[in-house]
N, C-alpha and C. Protein backbone atom coordinates (compact mmCIF):
# COMPACT_ATOMS: atom_id res chain seq x y z
N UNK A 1 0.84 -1.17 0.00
CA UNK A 1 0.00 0.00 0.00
C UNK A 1 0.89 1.24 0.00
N UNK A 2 0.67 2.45 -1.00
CA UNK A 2 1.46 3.38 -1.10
C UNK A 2 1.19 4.45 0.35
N UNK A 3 2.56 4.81 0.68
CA UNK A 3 2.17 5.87 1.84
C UNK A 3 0.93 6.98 1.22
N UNK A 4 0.29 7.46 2.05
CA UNK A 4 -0.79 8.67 2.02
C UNK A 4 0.24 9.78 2.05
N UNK A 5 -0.35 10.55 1.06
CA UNK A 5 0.51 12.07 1.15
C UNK A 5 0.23 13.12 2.46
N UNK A 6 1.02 12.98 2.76
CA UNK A 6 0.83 14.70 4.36
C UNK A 6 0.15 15.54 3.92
N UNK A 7 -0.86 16.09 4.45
CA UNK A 7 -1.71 17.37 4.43
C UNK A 7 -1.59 17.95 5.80
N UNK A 8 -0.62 18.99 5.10
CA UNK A 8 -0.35 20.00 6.04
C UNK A 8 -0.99 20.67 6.95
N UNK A 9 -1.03 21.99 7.73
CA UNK A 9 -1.83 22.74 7.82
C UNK A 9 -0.48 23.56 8.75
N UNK A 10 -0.91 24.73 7.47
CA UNK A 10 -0.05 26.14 7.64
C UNK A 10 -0.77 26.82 9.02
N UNK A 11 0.44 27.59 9.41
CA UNK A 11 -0.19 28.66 10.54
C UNK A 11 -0.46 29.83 9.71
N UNK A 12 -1.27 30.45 10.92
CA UNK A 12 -1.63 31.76 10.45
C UNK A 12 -0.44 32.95 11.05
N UNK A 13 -0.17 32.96 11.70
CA UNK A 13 1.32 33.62 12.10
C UNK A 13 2.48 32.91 11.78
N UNK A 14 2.99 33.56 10.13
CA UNK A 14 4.53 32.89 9.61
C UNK A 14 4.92 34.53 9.42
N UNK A 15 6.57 33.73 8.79
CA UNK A 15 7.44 34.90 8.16
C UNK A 15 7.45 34.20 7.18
N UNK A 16 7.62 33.84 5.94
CA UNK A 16 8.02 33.36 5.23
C UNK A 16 7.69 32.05 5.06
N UNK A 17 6.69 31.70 5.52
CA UNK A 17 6.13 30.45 5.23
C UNK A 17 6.57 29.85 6.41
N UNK A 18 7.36 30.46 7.28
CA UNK A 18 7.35 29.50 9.02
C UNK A 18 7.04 29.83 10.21
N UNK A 19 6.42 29.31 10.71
CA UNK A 19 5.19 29.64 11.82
C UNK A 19 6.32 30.21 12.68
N UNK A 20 5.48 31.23 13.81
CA UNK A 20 6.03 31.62 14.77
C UNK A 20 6.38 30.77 15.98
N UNK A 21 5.04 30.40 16.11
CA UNK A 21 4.82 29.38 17.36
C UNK A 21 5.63 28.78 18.01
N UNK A 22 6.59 27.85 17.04
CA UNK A 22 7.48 27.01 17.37
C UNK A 22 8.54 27.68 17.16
N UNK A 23 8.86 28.95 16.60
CA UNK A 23 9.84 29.09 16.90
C UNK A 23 10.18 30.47 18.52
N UNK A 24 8.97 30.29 18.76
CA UNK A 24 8.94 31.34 19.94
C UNK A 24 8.92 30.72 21.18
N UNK A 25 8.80 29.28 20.97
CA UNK A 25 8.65 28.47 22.41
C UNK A 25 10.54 27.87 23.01
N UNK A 26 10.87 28.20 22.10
CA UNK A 26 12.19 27.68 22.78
C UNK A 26 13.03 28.43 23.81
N UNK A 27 13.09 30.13 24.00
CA UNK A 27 13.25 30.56 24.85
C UNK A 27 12.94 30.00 26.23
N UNK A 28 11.49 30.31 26.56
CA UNK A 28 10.70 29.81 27.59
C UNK A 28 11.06 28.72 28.22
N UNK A 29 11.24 27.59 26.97
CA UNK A 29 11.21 26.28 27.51
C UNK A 29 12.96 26.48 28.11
N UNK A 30 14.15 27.34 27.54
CA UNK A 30 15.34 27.27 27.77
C UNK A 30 15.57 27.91 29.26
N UNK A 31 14.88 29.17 29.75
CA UNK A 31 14.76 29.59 31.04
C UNK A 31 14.21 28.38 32.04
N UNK A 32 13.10 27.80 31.44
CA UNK A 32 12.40 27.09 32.76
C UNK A 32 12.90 26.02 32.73
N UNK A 33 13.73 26.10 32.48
CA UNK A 33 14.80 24.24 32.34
C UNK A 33 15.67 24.83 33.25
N UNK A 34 16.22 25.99 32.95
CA UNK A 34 17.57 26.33 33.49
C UNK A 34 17.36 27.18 34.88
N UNK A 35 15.96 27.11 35.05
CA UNK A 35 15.50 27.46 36.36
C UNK A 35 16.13 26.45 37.67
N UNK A 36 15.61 25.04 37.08
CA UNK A 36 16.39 24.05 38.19
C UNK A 36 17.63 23.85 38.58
N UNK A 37 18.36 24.02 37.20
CA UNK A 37 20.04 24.28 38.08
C UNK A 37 20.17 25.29 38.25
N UNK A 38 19.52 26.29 38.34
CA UNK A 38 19.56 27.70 39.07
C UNK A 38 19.42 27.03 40.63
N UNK A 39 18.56 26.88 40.44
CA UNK A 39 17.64 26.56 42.07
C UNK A 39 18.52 25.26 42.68
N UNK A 40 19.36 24.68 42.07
CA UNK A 40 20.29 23.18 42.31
C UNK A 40 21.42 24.47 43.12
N UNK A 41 22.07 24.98 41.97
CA UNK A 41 23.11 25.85 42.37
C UNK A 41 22.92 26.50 43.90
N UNK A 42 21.73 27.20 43.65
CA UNK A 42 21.25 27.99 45.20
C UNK A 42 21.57 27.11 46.27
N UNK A 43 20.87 25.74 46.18
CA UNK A 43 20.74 24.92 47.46
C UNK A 43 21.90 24.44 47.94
N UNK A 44 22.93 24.18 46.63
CA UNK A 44 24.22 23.32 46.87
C UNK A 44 25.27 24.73 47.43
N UNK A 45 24.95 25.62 47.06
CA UNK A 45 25.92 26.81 47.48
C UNK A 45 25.17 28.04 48.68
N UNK A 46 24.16 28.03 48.71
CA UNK A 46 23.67 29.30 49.61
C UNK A 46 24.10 30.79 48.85
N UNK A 47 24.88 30.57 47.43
CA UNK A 47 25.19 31.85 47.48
C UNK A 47 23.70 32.81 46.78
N UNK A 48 23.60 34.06 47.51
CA UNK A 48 22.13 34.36 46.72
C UNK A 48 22.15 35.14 45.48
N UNK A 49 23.30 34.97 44.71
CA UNK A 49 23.23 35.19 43.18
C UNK A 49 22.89 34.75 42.25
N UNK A 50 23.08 32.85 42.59
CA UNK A 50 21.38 31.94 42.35
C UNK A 50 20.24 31.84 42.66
N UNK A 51 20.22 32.78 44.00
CA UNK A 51 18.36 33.09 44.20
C UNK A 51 18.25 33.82 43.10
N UNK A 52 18.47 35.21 42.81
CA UNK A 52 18.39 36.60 42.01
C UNK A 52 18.61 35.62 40.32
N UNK A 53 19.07 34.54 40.01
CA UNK A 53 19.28 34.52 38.98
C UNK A 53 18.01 33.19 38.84
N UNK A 54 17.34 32.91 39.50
CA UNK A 54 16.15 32.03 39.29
C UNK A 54 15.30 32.89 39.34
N UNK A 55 14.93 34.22 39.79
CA UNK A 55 14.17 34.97 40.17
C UNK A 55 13.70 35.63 38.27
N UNK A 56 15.10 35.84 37.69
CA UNK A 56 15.19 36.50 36.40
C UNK A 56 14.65 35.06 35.43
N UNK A 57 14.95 34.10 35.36
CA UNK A 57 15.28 32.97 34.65
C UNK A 57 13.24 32.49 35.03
N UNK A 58 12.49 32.42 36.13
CA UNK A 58 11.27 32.45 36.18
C UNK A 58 10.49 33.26 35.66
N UNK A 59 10.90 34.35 35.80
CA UNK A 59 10.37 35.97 35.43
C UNK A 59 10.01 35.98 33.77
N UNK A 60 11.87 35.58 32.80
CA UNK A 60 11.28 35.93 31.62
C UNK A 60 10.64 34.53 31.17
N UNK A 61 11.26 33.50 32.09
CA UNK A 61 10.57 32.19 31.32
C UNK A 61 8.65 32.30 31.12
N UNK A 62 8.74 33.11 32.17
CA UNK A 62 7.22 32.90 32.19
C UNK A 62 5.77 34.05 31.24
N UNK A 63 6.83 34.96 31.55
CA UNK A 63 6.44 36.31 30.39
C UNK A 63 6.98 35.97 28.88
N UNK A 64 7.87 35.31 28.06
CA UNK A 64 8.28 35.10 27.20
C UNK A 64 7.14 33.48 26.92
N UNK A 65 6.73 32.64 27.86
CA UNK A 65 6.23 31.43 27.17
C UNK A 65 5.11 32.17 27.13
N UNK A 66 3.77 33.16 27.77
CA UNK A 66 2.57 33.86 27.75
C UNK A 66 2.74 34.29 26.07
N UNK A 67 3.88 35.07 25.76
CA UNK A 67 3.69 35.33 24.52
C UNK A 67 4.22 34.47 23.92
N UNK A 68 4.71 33.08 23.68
CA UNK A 68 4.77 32.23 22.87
C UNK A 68 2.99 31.26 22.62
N UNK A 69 2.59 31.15 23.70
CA UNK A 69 1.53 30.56 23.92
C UNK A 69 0.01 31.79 23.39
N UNK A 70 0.37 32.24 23.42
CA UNK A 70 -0.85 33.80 22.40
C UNK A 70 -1.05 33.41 20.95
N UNK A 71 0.65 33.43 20.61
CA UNK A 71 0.53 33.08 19.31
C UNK A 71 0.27 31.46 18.84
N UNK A 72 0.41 30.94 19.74
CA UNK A 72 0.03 29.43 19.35
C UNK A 72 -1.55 28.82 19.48
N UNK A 73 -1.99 30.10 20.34
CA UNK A 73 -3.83 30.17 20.80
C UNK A 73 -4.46 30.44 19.35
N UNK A 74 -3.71 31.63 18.82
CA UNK A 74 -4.31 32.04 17.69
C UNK A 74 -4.39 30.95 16.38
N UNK A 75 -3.38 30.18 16.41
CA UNK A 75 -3.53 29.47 15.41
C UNK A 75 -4.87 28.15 15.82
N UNK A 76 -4.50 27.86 16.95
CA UNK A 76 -5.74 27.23 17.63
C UNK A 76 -7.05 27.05 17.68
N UNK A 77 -7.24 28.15 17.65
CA UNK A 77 -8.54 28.99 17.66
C UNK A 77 -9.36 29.47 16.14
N UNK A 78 -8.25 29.86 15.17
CA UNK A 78 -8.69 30.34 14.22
C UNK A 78 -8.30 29.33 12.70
N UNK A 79 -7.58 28.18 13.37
CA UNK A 79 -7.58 26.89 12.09
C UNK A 79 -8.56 25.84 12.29
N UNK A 80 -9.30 25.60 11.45
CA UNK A 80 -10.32 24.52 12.29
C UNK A 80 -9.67 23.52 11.93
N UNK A 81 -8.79 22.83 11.09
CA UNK A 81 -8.28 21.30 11.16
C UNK A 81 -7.07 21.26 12.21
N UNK A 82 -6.71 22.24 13.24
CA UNK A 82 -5.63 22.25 14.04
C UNK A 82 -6.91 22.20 15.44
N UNK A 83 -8.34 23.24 15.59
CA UNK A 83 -8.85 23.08 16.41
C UNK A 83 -9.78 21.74 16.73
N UNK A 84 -10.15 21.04 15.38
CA UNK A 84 -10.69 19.74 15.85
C UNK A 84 -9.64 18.76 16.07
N UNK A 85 -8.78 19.16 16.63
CA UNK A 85 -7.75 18.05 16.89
C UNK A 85 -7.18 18.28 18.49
N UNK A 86 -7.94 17.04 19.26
CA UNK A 86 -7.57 16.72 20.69
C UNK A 86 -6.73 16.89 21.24
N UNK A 87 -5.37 16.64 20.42
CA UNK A 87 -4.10 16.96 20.79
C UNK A 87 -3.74 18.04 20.28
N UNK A 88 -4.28 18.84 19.91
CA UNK A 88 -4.14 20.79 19.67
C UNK A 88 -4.39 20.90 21.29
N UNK A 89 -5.76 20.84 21.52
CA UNK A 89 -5.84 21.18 23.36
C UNK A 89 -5.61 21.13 24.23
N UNK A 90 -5.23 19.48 23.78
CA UNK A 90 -3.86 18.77 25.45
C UNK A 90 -3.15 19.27 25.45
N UNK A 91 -2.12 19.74 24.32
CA UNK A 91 -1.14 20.72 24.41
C UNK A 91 -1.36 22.02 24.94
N UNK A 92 -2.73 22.78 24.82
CA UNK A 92 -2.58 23.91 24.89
C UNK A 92 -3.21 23.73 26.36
N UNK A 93 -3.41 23.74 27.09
CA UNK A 93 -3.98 23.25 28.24
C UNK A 93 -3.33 22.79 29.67
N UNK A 94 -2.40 21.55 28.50
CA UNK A 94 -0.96 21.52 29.60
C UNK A 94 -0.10 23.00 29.87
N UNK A 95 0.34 23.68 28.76
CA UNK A 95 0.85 24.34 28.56
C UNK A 95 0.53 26.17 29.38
N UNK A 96 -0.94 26.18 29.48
CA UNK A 96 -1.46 26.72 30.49
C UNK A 96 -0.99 26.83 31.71
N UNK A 97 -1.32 25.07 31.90
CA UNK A 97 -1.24 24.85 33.85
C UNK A 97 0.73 24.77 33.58
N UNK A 98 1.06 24.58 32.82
CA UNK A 98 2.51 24.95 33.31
C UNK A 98 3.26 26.56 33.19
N UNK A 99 2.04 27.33 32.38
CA UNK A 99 2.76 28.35 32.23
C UNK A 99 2.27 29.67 33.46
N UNK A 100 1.06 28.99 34.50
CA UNK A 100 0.17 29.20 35.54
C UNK A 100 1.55 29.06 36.64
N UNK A 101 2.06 27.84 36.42
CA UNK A 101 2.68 27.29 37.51
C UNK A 101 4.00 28.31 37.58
N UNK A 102 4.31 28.33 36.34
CA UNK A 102 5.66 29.31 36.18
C UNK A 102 5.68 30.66 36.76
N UNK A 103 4.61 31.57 36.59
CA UNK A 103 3.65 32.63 37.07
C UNK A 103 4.00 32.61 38.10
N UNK A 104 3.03 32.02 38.73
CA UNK A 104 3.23 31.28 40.47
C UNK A 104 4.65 31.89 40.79
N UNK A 105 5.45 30.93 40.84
CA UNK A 105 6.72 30.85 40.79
C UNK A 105 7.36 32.26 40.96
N UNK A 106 7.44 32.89 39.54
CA UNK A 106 8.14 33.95 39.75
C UNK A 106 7.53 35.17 40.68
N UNK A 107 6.30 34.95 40.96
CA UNK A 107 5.72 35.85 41.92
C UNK A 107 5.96 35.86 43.40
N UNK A 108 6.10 34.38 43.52
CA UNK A 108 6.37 33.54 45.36
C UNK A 108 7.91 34.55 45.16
N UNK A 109 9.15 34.16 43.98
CA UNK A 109 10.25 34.75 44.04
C UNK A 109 10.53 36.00 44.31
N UNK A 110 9.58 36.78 43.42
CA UNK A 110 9.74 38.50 43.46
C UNK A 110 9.27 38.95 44.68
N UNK A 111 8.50 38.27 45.58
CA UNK A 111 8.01 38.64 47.21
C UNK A 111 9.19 38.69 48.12
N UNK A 112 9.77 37.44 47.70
CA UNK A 112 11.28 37.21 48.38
C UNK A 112 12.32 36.18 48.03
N UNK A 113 12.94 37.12 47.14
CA UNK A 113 14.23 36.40 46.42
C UNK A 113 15.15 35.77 46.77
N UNK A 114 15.44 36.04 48.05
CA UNK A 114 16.82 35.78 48.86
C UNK A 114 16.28 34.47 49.35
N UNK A 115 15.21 34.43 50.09
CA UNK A 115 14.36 32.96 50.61
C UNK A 115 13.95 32.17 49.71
N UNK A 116 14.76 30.95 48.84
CA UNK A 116 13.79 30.35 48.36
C UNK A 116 12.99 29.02 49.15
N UNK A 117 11.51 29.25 48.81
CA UNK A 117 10.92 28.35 49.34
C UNK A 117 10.70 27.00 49.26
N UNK A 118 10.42 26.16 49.49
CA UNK A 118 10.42 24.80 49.13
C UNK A 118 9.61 24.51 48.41
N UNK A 119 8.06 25.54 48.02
CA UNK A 119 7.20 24.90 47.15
C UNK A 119 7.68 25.72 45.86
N UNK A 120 8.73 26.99 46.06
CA UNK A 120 9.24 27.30 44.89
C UNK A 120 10.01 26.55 44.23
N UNK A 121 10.67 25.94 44.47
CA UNK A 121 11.46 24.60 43.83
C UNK A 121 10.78 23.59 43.69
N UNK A 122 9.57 23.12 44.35
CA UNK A 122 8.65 21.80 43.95
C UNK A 122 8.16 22.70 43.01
N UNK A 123 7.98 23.98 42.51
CA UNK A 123 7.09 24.33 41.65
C UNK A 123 7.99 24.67 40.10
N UNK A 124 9.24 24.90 40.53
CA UNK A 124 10.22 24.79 39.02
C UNK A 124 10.58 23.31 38.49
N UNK A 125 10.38 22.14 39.61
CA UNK A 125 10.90 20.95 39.18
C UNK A 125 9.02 20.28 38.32
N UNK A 126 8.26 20.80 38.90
CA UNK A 126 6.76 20.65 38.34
C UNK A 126 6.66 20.68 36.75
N UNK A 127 7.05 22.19 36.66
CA UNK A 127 7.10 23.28 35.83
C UNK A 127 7.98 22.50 34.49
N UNK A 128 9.39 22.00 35.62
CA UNK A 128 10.24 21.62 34.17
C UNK A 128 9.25 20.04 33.74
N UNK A 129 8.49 19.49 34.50
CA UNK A 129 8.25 18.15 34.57
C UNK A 129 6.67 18.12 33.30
N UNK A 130 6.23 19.95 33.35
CA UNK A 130 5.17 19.86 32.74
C UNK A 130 6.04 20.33 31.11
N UNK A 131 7.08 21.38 31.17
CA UNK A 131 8.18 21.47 30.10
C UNK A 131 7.85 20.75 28.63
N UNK A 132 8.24 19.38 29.54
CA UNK A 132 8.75 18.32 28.83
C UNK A 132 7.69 17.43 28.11
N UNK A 133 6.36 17.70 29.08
CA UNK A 133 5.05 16.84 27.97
C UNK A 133 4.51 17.93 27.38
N UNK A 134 4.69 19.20 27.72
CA UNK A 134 3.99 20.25 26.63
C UNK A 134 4.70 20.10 25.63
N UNK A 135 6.36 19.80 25.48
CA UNK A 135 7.05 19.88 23.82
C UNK A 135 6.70 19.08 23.55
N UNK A 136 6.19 17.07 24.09
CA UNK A 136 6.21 15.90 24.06
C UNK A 136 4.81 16.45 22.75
N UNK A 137 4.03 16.83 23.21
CA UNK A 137 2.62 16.95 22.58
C UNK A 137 2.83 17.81 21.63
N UNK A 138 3.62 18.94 21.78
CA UNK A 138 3.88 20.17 20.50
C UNK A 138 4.90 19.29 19.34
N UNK A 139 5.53 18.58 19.51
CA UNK A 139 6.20 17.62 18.91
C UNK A 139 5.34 16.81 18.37
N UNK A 140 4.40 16.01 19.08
CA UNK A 140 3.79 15.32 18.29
C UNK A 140 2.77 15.77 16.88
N UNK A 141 2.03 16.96 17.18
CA UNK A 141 1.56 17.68 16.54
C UNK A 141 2.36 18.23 14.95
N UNK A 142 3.42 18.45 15.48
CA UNK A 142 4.61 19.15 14.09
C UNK A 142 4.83 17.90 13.56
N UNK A 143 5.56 16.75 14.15
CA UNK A 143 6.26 15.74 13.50
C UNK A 143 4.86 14.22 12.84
N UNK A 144 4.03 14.53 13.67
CA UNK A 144 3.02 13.69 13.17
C UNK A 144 1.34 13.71 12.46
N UNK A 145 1.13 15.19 12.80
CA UNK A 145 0.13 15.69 12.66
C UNK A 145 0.49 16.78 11.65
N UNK A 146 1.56 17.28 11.26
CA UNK A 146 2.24 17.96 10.45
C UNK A 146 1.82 19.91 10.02
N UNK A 147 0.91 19.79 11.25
CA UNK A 147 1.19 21.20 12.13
C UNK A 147 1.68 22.37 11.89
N UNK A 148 1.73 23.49 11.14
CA UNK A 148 2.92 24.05 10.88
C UNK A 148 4.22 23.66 10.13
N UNK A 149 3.90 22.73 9.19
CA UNK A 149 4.81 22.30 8.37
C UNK A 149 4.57 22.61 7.46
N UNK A 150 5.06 23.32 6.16
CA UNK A 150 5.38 23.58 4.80
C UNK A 150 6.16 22.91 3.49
N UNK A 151 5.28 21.87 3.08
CA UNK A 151 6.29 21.40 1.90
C UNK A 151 6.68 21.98 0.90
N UNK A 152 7.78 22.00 -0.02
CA UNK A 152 7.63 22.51 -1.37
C UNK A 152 7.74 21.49 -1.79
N UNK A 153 6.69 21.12 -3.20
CA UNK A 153 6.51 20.50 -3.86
C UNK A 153 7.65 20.41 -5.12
N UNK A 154 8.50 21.44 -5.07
CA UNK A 154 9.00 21.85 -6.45
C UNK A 154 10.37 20.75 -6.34
């Protein structure tokens, strides 16, 4: 049986024929990763230039994924073969409660930076733990569902 040809489905926010979406989520995901050995560093050293630098590293992770996640709503919302698809929502949904959690986070921090708390670190190791199935699902979507992918035919 011959493979079925991919039918795409373009975003509505590109440059040049490539979506934003994915390429705006990698920041975010690079802060809130690097939140935990921030927060590793803090615990193993006491010095508080790893509090102040989890404090920054929560802060933009979490303001930088809000606007990665806007533009990925929009395509969501306004493609219907991306919105009747289950795993458009799980993604966007997870991606919510982790980008809620991140929020959280940098707010508990900005109250008091120097103290980190213990549910602030259960809440970056959460955070990185939700990370990893929000790309798991944004991955699946691009690489299997073909999402924001662009062939040229030529």
């Amino acid at each position: 049986m011959a493979d079925q040809p991919i039918r795409t489905i373009n975003s509505r926010i590109a440059i040049f024929g490539h979506p934003m979406h994915p390429t705006l989520v990698h920041f975010p995901v690079a802060c809130l990763l690097l939140l935990v050995g921030s927060d590793a560093a803090y615990l193993y050293s006491g010095n508080p230039f790893w509090a102040e630098a989890s404090l920054w590293l929560a802060g933009i992770g979490a303001l930088s994924g809000w606007i990665a996640s806007t533009v990925g709503l929009i395509d969501l919302v306004t493609i219907y073969r991306i919105r009747r698809k289950l795993l458009g929502w799980c993604h966007a949904i997870v991606a919510v409660m982790m980008l809620s959690l991140a929020s959280l986070n940098w707010l508990w921090r900005y109250l008091d930076a120097a103290d980190l708390l213990p549910w602030a670190i259960a809440l970056s190791l959460l955070t990185a733990v939700l990370v990893g199935l929000t790309g798991a699902l944004g991955g699946t979507l691009v690489y299997e569902k073909a999402v924001g992918v662009e062939i040229d035919d030529k």
